[in-house]
C-alpha atoms as a PDB file:
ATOM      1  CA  UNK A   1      99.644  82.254  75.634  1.00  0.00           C
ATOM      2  CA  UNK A   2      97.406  84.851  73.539  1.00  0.00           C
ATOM      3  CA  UNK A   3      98.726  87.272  71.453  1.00  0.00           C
ATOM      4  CA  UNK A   4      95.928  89.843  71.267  1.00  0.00           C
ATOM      5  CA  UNK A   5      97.085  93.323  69.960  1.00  0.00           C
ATOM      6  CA  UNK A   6      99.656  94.901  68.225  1.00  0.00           C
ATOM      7  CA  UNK A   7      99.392  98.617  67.311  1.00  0.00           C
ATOM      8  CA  UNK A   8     101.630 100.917  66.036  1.00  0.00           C
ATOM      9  CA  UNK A   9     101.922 102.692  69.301  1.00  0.00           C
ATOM     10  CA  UNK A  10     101.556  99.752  71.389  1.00  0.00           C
ATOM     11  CA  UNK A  11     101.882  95.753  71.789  1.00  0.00           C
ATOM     12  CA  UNK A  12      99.862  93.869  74.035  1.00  0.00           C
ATOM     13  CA  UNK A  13      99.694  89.772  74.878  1.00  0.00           C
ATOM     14  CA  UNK A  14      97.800  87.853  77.429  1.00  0.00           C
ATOM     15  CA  UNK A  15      97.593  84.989  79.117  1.00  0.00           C
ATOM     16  CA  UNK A  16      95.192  82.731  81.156  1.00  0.00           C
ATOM     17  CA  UNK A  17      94.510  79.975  83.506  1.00  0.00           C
ATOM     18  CA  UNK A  18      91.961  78.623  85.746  1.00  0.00           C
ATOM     19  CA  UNK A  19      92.214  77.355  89.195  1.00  0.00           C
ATOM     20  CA  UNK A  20      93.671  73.953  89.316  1.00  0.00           C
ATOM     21  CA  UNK A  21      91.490  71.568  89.242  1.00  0.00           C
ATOM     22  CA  UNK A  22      88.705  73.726  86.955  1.00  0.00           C
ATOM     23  CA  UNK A  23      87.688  73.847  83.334  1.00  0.00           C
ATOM     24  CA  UNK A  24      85.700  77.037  84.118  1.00  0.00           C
ATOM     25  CA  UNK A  25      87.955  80.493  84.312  1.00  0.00           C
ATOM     26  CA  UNK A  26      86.014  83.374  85.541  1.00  0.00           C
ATOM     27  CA  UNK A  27      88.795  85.847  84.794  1.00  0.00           C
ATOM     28  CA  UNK A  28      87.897  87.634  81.751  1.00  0.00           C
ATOM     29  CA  UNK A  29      90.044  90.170  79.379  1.00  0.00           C
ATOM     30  CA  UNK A  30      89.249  92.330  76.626  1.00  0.00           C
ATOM     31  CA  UNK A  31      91.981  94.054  74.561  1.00  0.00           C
ATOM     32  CA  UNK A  32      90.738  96.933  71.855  1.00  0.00           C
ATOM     33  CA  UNK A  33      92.058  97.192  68.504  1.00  0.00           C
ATOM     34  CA  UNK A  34      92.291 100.116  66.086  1.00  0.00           C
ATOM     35  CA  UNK A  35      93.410 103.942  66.850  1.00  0.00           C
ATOM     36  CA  UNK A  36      92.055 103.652  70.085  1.00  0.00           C
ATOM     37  CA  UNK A  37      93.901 100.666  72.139  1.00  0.00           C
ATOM     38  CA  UNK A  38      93.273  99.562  75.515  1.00  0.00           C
ATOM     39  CA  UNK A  39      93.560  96.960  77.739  1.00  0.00           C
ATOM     40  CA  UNK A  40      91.319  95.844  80.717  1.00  0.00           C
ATOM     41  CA  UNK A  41      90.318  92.926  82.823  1.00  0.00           C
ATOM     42  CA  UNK A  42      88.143  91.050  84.868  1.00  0.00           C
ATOM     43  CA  UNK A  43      88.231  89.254  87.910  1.00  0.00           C
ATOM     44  CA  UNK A  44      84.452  87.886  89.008  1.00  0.00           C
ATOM     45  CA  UNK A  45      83.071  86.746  92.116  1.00  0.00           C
ATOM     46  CA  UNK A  46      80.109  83.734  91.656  1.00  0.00           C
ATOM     47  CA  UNK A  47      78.707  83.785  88.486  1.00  0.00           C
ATOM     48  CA  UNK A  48      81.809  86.138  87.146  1.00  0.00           C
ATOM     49  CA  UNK A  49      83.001  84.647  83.658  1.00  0.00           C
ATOM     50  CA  UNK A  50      79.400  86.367  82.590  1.00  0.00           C
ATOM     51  CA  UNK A  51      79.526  89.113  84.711  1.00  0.00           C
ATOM     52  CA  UNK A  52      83.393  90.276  83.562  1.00  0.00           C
ATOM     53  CA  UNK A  53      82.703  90.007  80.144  1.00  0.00           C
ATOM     54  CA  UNK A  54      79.203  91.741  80.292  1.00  0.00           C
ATOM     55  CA  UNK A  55      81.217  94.631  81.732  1.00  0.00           C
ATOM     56  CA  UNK A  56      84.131  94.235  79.800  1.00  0.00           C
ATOM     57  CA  UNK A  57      81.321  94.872  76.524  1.00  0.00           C
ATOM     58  CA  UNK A  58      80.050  97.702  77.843  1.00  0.00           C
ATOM     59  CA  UNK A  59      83.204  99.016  78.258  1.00  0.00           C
ATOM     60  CA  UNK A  60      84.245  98.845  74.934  1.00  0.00           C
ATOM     61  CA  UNK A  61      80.866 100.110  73.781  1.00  0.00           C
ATOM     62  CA  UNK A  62      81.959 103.464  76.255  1.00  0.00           C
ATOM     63  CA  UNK A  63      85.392 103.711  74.486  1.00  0.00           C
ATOM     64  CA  UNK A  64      84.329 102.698  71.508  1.00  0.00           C
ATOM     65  CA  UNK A  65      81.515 105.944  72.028  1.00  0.00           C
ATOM     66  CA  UNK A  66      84.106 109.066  73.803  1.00  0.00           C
ATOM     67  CA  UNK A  67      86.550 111.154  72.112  1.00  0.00           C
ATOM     68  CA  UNK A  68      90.078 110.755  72.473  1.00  0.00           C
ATOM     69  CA  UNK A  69      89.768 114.139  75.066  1.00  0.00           C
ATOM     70  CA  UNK A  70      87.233 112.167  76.891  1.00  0.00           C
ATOM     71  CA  UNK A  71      89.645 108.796  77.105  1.00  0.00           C
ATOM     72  CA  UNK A  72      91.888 110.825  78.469  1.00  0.00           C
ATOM     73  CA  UNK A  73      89.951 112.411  80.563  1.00  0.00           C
ATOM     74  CA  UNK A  74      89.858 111.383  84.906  1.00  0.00           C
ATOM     75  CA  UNK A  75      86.159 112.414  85.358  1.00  0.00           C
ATOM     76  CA  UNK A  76      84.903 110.415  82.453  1.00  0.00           C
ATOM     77  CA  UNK A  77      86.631 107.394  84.112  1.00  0.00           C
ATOM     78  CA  UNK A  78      85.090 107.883  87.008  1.00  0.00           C
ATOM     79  CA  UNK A  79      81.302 108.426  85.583  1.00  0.00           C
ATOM     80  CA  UNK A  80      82.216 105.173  83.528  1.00  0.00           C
ATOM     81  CA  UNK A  81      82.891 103.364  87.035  1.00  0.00           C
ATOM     82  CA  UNK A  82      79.410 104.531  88.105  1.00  0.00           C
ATOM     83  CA  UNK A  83      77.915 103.192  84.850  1.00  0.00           C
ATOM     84  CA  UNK A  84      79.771 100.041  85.001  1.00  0.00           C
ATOM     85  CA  UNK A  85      79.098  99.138  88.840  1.00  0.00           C
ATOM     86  CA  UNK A  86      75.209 100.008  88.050  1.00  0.00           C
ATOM     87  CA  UNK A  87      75.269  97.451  85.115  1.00  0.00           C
ATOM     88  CA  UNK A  88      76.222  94.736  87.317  1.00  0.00           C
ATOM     89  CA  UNK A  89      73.999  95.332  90.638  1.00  0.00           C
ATOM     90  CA  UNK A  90      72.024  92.603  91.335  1.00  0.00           C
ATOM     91  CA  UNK A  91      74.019  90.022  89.847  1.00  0.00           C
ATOM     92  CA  UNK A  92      78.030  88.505  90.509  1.00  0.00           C
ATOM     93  CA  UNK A  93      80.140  91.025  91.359  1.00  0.00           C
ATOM     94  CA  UNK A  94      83.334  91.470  89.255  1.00  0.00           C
ATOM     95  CA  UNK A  95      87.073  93.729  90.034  1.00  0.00           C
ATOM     96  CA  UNK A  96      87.730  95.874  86.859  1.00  0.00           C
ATOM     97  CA  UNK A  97      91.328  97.247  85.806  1.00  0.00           C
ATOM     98  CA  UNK A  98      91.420  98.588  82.582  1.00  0.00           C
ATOM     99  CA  UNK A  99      93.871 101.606  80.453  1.00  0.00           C
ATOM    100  CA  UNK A 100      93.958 103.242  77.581  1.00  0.00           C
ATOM    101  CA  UNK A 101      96.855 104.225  75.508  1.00  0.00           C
ATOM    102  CA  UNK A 102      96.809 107.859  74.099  1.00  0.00           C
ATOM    103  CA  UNK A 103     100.603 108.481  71.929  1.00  0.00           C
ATOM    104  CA  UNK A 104     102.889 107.622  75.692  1.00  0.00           C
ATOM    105  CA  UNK A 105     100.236 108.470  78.003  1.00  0.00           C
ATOM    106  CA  UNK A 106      98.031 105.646  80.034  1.00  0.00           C
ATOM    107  CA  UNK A 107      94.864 106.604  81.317  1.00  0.00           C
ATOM    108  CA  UNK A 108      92.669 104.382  83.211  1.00  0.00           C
ATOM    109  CA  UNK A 109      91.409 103.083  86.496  1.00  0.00           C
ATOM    110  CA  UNK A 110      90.764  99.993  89.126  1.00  0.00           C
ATOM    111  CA  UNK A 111      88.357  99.079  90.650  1.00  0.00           C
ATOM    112  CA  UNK A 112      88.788  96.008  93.322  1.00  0.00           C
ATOM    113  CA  UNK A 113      91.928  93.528  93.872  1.00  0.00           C
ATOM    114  CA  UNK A 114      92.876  93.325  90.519  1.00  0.00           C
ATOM    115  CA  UNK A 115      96.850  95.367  90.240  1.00  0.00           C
ATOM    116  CA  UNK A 116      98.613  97.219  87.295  1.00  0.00           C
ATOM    117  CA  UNK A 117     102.485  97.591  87.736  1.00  0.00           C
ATOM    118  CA  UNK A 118     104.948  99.165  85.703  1.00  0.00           C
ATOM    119  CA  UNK A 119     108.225  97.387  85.423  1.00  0.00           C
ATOM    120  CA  UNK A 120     110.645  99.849  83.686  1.00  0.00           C
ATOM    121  CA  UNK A 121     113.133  99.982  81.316  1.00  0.00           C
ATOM    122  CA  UNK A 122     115.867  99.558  83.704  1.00  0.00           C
ATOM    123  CA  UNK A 123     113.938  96.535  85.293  1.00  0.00           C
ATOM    124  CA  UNK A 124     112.508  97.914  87.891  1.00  0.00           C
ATOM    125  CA  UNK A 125     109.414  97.182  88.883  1.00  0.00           C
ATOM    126  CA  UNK A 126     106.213  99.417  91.438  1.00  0.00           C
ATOM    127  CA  UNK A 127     102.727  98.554  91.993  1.00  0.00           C
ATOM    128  CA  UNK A 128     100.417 101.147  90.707  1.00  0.00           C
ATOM    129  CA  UNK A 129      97.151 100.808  92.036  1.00  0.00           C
ATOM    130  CA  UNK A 130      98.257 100.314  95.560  1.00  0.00           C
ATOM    131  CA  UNK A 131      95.768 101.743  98.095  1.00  0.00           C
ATOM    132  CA  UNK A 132      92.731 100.997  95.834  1.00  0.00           C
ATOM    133  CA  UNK A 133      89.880  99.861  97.399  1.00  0.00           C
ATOM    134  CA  UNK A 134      88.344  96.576  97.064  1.00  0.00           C
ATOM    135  CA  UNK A 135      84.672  96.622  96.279  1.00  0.00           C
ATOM    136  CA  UNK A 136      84.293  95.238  93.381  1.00  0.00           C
ATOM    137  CA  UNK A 137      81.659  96.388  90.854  1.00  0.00           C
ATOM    138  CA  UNK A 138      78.184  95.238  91.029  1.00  0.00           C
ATOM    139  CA  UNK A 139      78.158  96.423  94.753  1.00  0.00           C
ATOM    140  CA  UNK A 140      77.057  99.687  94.365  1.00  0.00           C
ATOM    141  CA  UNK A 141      79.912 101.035  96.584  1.00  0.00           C
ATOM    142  CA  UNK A 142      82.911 100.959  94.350  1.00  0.00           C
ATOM    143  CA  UNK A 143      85.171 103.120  94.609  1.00  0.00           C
ATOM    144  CA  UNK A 144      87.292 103.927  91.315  1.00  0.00           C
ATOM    145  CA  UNK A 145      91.520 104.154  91.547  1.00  0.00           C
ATOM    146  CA  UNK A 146      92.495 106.744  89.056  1.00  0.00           C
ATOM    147  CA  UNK A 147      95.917 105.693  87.295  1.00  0.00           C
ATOM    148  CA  UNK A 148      97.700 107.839  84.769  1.00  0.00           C
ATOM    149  CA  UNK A 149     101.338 107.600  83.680  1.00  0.00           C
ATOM    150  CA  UNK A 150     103.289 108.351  80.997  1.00  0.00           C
ATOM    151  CA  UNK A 151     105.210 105.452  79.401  1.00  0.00           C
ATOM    152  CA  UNK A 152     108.695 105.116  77.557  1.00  0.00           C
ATOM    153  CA  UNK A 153     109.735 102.950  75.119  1.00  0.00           C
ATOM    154  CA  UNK A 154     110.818  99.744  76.831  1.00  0.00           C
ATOM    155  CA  UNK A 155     108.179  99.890  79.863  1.00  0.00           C
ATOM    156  CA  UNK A 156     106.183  97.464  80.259  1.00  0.00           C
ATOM    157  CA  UNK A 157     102.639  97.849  81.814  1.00  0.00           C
ATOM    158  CA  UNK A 158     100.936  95.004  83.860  1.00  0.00           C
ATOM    159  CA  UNK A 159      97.472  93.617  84.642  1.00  0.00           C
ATOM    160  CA  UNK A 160      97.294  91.032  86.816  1.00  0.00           C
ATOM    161  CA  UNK A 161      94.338  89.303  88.336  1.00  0.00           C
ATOM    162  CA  UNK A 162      94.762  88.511  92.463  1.00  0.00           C
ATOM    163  CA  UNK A 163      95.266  84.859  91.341  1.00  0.00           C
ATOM    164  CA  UNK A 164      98.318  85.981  89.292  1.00  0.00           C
ATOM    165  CA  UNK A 165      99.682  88.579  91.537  1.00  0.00           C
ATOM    166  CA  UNK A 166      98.716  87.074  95.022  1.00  0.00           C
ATOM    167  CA  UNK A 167     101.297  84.052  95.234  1.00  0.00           C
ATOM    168  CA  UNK A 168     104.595  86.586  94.030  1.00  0.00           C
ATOM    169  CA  UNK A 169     106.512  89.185  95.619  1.00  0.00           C
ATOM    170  CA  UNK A 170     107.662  92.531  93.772  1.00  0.00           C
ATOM    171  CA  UNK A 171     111.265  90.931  93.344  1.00  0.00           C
ATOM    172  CA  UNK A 172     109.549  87.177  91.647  1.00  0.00           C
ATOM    173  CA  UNK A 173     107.755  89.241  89.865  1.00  0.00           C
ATOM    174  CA  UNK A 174     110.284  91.650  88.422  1.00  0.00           C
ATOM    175  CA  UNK A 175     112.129  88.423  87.666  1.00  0.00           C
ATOM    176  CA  UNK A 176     109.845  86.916  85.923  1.00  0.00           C
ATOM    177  CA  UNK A 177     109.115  89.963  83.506  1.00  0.00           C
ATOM    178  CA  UNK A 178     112.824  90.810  82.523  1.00  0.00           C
ATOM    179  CA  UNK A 179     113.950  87.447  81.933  1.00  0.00           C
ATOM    180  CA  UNK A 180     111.102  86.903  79.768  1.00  0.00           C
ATOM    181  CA  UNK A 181     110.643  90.367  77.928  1.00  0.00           C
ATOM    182  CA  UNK A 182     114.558  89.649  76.623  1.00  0.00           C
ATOM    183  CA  UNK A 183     113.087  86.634  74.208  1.00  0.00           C
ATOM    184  CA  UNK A 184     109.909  88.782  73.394  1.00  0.00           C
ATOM    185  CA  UNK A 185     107.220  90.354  75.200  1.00  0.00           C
ATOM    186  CA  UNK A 186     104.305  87.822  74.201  1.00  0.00           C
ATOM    187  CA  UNK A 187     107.053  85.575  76.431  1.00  0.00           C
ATOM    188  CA  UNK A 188     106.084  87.800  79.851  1.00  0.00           C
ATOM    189  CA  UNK A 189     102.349  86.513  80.391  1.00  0.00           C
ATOM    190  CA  UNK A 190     102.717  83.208  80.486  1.00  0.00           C
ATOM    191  CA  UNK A 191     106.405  83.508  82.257  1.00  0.00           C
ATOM    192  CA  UNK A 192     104.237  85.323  85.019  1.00  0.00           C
ATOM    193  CA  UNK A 193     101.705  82.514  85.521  1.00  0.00           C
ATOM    194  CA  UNK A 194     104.378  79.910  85.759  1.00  0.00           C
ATOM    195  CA  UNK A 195     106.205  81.916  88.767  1.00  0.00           C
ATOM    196  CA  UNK A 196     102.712  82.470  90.263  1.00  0.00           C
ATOM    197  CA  UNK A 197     101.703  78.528  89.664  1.00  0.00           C
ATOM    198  CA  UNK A 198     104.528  76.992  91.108  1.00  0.00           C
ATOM    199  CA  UNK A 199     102.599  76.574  94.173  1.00  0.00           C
ATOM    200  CA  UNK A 200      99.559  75.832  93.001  1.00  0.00           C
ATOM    201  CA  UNK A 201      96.840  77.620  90.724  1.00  0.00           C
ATOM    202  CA  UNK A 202      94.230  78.356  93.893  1.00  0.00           C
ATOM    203  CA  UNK A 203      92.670  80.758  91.860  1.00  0.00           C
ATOM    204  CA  UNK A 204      92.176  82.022  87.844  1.00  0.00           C
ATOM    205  CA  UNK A 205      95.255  83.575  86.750  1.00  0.00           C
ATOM    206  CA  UNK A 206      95.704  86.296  84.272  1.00  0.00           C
ATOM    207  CA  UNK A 207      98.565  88.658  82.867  1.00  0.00           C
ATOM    208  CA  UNK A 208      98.239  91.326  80.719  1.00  0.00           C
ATOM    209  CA  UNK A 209     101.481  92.872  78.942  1.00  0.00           C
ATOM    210  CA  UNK A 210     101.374  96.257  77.282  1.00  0.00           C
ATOM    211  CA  UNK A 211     104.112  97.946  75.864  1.00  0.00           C
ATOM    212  CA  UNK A 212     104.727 100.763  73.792  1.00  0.00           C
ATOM    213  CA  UNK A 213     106.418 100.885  70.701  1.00  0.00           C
ATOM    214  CA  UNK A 214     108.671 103.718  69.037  1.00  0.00           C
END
C-alpha cells in the first residue's frame, strides 16, 4: 500500500501489484497534488509501464495547463483523449481512466478496460464506466467514456485496472471496500487486491481510492 494524496477536499491511496510470477508491473498511476487533485491510471499493452506513464505526464502537463472551467469541462476531456491517443500512436498501446475533483463534483473519462465505481455511503456499490469501449490509446480509434458525478461525503470512488477488477464480482467487491474503509480508507486498495489475488495475480493489479472529505 501507497498513500499518495490527501487534500482538503479529498483523500486518495493506491495500491499495486504485478502479475505473479513478474518483477515488471506495467500498470501505472499518477495522483495530482495541490488545488487541483486528480486521480488517473494506466493499464499498458507490450511495452506499457513506459507508455502509461508517458501519458500519464502529459496528462498532468494538460491539467496542470486548463482552468478549473476547462477541468470541468466534457469537451476538453474529450480533445485531451485525442491528444493523448496521438501521443502514443506508433508505440504500446495503454487504457486510460482518470478524474478530477472540483469542490463534490468528479469530472473525467475512460478510455479502454480499465473501470471506475462508486461504492456509496450506504455501501452500495455500481460500475461507472460500463459500456465504454475498449480501444485503448495509442490506436488511433479510441473512443473516450465521459463520467461525471457528484460525490458525498462518505463515497468512495474507484479505479481499478482489468487485473484488479476482472477476477471479482460487484458483491466481492463491495465487500471488500466496506469492510476495509471502516479501519481507514488507505485500508481499501490493498483489501481489493487481496480479494482479486486469491486466485491468482494473472495480470498487474491496481486500486485507486478517492474520497472526499467535509
Amino acid at each position: 500500500m501507497q498513500r499518495v494524496n490527501t487534500t482538503s477536499r479529498t483523500e486518495c491511496y493506491a495500491a499495486t501489484r504485478p502479475q505473479q510470477g513478474r518483477t515488471q508491473n506495467e500498470d501505472a498511476f499518477l495522483i495530482g497534488r495541490g488545488d487541483r487533485p486528480f486521480a488517473a491510471l494506466c493499464d499498458g499493452a507490450g511495452n506499457a509501464e513506459r507508455a502509461g506513464k508517458r501519458a500519464l505526464i502529459l496528462f498532468e502537463k494538460l491539467v496542470g495547463e486548463a482552468t478549473p472551467e476547462l477541468i470541468a469541462s466534457e469537451e476538453i476531456w474529450a480533445k485531451w483523449a485525442k491528444v493523448l491517443d496521438s501521443s502514443l500512436l506508433g508505440a504500446a498501446q495503454s487504457t486510460f481512466l482518470g478524474l478530477a475533483f472540483t469542490a463534490t463534483n468528479a469530472v473525467g473519462m475512460c478510455v479502454g478496460d480499465s473501470r471506475a465505481y462508486l461504492v456509496n455511503r450506504d455501501g452500495q456499490a455500481r460500475i461507472l464506466t460500463e459500456g465504454a469501449a475498449k480501444h485503448r490509446l495509442g490506436s488511433g480509434q479510441s473512443q473516450p467514456f465521459p463520467i461525471r458525478l457528484t460525490l458525498n461525503a462518505g463515497d468512495v470512488l474507484l479505479l481499478l485496472s482489468d487485473g484488479a477488477w476482472t477476477p471479482l464480482t460487484l458483491y466481492t467487491l463491495q465487500k471488500a471496500v466496506t469492510s476495509a474503509a471502516i479501519k481507514h480508507l488507505s485500508e481499501v486498495p490493498a483489501a481489493i487486491l487481496d480479494a482479486a489475488g486469491r486466485i491468482g495475480r494473472a495480470d498487474d493489479m491496481t486500486a485507486v481510492a478517492v474520497r472526499l472529505v467535509r
